[in-house]
C-alpha atoms as a PDB file:
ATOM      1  CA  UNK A   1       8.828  -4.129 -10.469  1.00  0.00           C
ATOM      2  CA  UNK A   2       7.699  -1.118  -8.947  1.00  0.00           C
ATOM      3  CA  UNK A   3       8.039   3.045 -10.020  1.00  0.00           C
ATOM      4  CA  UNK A   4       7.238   6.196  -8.725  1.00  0.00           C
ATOM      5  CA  UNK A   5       3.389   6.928  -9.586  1.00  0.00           C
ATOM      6  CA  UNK A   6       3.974   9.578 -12.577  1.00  0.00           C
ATOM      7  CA  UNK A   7       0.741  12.268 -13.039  1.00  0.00           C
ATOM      8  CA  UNK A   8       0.288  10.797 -16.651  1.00  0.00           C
ATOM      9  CA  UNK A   9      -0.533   7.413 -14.808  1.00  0.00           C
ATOM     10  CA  UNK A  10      -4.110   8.801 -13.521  1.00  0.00           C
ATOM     11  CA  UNK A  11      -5.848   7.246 -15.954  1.00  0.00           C
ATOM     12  CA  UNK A  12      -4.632   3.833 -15.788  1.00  0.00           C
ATOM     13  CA  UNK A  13      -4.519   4.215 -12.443  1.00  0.00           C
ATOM     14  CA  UNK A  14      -8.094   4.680 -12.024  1.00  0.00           C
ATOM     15  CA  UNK A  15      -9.118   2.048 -14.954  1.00  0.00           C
ATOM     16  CA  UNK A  16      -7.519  -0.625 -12.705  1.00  0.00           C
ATOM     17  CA  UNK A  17      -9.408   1.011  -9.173  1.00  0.00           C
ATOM     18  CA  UNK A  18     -12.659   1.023 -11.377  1.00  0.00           C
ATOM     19  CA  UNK A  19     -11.946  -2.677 -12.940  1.00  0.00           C
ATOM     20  CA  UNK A  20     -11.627  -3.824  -9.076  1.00  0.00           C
ATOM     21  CA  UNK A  21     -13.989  -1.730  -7.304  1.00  0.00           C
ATOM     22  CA  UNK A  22     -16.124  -4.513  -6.362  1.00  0.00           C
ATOM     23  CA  UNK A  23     -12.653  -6.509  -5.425  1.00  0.00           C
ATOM     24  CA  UNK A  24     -11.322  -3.375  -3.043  1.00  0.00           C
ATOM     25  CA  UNK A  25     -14.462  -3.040  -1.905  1.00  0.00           C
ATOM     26  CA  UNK A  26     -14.103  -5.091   1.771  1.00  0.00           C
ATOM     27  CA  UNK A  27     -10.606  -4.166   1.542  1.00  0.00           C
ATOM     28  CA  UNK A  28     -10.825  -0.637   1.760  1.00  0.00           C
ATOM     29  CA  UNK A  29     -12.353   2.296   3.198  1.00  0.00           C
ATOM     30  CA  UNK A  30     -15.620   3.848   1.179  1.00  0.00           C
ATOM     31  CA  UNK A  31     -13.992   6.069  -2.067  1.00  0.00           C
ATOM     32  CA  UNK A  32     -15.902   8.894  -2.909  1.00  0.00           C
ATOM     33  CA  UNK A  33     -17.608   8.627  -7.017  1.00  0.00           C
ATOM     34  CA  UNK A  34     -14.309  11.191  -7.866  1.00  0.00           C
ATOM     35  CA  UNK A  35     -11.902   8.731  -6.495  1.00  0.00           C
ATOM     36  CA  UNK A  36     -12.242   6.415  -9.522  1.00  0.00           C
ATOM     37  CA  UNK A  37     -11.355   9.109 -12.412  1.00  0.00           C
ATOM     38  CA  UNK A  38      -8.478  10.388 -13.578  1.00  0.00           C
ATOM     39  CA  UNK A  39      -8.678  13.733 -12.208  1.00  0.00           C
ATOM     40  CA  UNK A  40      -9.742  12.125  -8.837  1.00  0.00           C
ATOM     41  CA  UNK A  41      -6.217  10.395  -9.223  1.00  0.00           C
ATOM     42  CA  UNK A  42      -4.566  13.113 -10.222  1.00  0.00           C
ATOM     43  CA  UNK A  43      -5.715  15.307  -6.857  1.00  0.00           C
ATOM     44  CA  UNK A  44      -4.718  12.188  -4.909  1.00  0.00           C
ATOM     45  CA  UNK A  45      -1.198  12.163  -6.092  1.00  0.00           C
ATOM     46  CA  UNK A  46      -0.522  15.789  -4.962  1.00  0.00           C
ATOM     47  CA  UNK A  47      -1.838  15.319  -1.426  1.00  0.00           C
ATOM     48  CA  UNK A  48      -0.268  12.446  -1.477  1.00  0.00           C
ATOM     49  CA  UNK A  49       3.459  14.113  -2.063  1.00  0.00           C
ATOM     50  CA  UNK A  50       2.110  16.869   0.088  1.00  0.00           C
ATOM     51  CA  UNK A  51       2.090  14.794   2.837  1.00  0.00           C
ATOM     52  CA  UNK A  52       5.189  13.006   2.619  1.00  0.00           C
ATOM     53  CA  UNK A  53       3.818   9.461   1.432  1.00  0.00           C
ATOM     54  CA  UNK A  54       6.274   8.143  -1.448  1.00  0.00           C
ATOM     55  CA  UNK A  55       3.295   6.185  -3.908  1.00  0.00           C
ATOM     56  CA  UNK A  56       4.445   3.576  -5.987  1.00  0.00           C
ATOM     57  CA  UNK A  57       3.244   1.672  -9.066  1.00  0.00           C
ATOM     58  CA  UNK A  58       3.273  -2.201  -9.635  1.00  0.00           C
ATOM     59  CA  UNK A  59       4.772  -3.359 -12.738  1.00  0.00           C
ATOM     60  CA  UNK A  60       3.521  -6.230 -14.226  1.00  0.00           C
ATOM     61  CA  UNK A  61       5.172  -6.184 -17.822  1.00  0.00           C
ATOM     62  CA  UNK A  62       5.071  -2.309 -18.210  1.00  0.00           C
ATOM     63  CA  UNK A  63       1.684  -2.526 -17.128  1.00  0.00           C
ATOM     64  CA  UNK A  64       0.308  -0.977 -13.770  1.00  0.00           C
ATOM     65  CA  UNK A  65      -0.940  -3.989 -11.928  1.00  0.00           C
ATOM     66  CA  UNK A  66      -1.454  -1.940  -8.422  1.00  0.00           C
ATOM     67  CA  UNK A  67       0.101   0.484  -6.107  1.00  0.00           C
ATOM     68  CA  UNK A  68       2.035   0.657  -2.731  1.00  0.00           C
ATOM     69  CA  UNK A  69       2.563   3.564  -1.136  1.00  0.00           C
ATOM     70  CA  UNK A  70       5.329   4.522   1.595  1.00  0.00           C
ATOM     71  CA  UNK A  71       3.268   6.919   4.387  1.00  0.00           C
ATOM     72  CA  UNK A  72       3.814   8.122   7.477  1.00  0.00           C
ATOM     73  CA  UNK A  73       7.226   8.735   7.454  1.00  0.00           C
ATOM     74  CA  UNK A  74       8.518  10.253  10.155  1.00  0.00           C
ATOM     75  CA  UNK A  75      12.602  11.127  10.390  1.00  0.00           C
ATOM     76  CA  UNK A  76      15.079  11.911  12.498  1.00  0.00           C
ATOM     77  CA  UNK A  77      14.059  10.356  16.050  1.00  0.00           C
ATOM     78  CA  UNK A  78      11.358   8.062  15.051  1.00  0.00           C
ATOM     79  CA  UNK A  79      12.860   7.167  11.591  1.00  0.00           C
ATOM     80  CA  UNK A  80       9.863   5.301  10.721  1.00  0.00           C
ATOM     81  CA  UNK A  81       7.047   4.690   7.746  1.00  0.00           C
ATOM     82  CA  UNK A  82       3.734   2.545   7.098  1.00  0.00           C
ATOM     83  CA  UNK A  83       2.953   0.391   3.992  1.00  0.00           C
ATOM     84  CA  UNK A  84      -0.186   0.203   1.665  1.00  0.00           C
ATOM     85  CA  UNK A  85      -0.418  -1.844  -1.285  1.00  0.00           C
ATOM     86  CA  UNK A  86      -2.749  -3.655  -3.115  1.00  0.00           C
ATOM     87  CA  UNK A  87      -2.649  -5.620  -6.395  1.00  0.00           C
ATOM     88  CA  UNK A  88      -5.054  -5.684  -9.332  1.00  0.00           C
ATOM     89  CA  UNK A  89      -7.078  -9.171  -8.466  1.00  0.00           C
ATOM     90  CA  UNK A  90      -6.719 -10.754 -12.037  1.00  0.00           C
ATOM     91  CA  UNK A  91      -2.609 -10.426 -11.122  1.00  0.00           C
ATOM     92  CA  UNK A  92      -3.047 -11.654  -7.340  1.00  0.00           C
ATOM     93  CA  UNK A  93      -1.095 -14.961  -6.100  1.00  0.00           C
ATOM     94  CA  UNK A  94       1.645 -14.015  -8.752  1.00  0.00           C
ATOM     95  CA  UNK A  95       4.168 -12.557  -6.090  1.00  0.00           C
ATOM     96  CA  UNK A  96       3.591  -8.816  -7.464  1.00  0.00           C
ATOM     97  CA  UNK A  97       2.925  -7.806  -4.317  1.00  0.00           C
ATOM     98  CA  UNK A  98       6.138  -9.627  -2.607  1.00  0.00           C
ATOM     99  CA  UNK A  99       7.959  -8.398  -4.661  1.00  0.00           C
ATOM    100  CA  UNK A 100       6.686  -4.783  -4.481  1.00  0.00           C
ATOM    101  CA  UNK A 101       7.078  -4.632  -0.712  1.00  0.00           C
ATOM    102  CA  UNK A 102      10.828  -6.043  -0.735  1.00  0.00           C
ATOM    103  CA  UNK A 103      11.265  -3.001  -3.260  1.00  0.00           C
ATOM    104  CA  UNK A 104       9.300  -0.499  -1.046  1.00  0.00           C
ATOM    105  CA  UNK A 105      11.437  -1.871   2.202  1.00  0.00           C
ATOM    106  CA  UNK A 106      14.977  -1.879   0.327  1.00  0.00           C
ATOM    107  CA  UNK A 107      13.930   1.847  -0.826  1.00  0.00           C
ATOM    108  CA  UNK A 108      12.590   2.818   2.874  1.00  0.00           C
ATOM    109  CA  UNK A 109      15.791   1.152   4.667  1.00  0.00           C
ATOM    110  CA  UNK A 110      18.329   2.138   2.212  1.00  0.00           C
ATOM    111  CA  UNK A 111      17.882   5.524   0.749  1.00  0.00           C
ATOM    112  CA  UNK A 112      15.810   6.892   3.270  1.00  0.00           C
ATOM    113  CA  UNK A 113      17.505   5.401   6.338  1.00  0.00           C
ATOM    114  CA  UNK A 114      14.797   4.490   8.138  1.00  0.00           C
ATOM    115  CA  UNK A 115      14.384   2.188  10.796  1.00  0.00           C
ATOM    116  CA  UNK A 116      11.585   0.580  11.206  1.00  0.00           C
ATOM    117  CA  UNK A 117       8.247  -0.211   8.697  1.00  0.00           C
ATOM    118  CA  UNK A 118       4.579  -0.791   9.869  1.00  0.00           C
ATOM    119  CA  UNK A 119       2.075  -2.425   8.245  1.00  0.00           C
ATOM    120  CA  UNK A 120      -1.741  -3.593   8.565  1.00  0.00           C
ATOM    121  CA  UNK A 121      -4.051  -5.883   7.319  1.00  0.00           C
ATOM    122  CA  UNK A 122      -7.321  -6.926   7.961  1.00  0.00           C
ATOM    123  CA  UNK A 123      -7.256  -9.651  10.930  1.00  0.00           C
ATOM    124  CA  UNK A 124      -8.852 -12.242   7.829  1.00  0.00           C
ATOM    125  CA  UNK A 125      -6.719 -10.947   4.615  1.00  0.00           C
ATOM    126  CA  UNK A 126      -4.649 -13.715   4.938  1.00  0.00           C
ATOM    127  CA  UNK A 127      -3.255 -13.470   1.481  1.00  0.00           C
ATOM    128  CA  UNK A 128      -1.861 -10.323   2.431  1.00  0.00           C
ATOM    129  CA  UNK A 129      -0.637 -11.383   5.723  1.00  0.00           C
ATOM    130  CA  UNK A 130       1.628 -13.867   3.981  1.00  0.00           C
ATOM    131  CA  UNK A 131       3.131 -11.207   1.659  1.00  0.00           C
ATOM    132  CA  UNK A 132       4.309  -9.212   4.604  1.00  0.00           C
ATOM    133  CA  UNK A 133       5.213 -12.594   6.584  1.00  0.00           C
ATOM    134  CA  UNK A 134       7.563 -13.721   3.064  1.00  0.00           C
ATOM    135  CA  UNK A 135       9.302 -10.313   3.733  1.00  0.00           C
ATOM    136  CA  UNK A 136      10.502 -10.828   7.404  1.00  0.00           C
ATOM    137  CA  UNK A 137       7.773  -8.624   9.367  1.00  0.00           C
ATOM    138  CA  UNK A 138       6.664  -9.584  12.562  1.00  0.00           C
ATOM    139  CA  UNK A 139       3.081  -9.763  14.164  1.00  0.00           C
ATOM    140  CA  UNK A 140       3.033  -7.544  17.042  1.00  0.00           C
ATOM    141  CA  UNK A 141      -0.572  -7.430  17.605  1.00  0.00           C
ATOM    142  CA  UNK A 142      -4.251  -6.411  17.015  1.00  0.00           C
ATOM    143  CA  UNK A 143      -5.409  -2.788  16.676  1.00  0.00           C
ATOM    144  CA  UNK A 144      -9.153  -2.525  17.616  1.00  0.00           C
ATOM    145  CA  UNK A 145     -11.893  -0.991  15.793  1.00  0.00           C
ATOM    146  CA  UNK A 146      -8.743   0.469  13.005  1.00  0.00           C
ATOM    147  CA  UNK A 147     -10.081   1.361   9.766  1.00  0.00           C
ATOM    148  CA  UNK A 148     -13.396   2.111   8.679  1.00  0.00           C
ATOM    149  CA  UNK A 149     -14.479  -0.557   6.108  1.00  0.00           C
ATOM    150  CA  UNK A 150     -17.755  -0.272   4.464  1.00  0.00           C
ATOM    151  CA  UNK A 151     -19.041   1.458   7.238  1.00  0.00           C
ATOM    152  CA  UNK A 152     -17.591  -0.363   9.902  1.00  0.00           C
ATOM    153  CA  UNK A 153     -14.785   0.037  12.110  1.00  0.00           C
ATOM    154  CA  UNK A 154     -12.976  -3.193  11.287  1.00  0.00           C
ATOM    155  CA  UNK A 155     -10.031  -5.202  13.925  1.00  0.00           C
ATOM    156  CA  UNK A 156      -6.486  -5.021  11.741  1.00  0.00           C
ATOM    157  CA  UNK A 157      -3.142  -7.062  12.828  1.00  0.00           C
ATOM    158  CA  UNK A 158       0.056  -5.511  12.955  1.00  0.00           C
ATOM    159  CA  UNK A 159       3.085  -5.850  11.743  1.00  0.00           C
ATOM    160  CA  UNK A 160       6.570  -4.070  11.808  1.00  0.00           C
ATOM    161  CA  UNK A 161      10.059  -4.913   9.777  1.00  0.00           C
ATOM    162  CA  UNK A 162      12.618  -3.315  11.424  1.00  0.00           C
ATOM    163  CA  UNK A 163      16.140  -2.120   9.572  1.00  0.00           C
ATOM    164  CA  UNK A 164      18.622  -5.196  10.204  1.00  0.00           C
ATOM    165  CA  UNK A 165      16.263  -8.071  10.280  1.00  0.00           C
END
């Protein structure tokens, strides 16, 4: 179900961003013009591995139906990483993205031996809230003014997975 992101998947990377810009759109901080080409993909997947982050593709019969991406992580004494993911909205309510994250956690807990896995979502994605709530992670609260959304700092809940449970 999910991959590694591979360079040659820029392009259908950023077909499926483009094909749901309007969908991301509340979802998501403000993507500069370059974000939604292939080269604009491309330069995203180095700083990406740069910085640590592990990004995935969704598989939806070969096909790229999103992305989750592993960030964050932080060994040794912490031993801990965040979660991203979203699914291309024609393929939503299909369990993609369950799926994905149960992937992304074995992965996280197993190879990498972490401990513990954070995650956000808007305080009213409740579609998303129920994807991390199907894979065992618990609300611990509500992070103020979180992400900037559109232009405005936007209230996200909270929610961690820790190795064991």
């Amino acid at each position: 179900m999910i991959r590694p992101v591979r360079p040659e998947d820029a392009e259908e990377i950023a077909a499926l961003y483009r094909a749901n810009r309007q969908f991301l759109a509340p979802l998501e901080p403000v993507h500069p013009p370059a974000f939604f080409t292939a080269d604009g993909q491309l330069l995203r997947l180095r700083r990406q591995l740069e910085r640590d982050t592990r990004p995935f593709a969704i598989l939806d019969d070969g096909a790229i139906a999103g992305t989750i991406n592993l960030f964050g992580i932080v060994p040794e004494g912490l031993q801990s990483g965040v979660i991203g993911y979203w699914v291309d909205r024609a393929r939503n309510r299909r369990g993609l993205a369950t799926g994905a994250v149960a992937e992304v956690l074995a992965y996280a807990f197993g190879e990498l031996e972490l401990h513990r896995i954070e995650a956000a979502t808007l305080v009213d994605n409740l579609p998303s809230q129920r994807v991390l709530e199907k894979n065992r992670f618990e609300r611990i609260g509500v992070a103020r003014s979180y992400l900037r959304i559109n232009g405005a700092w936007r209230d996200f809940v909270l929610f961690q997975r820790v190795a064991g449970d």
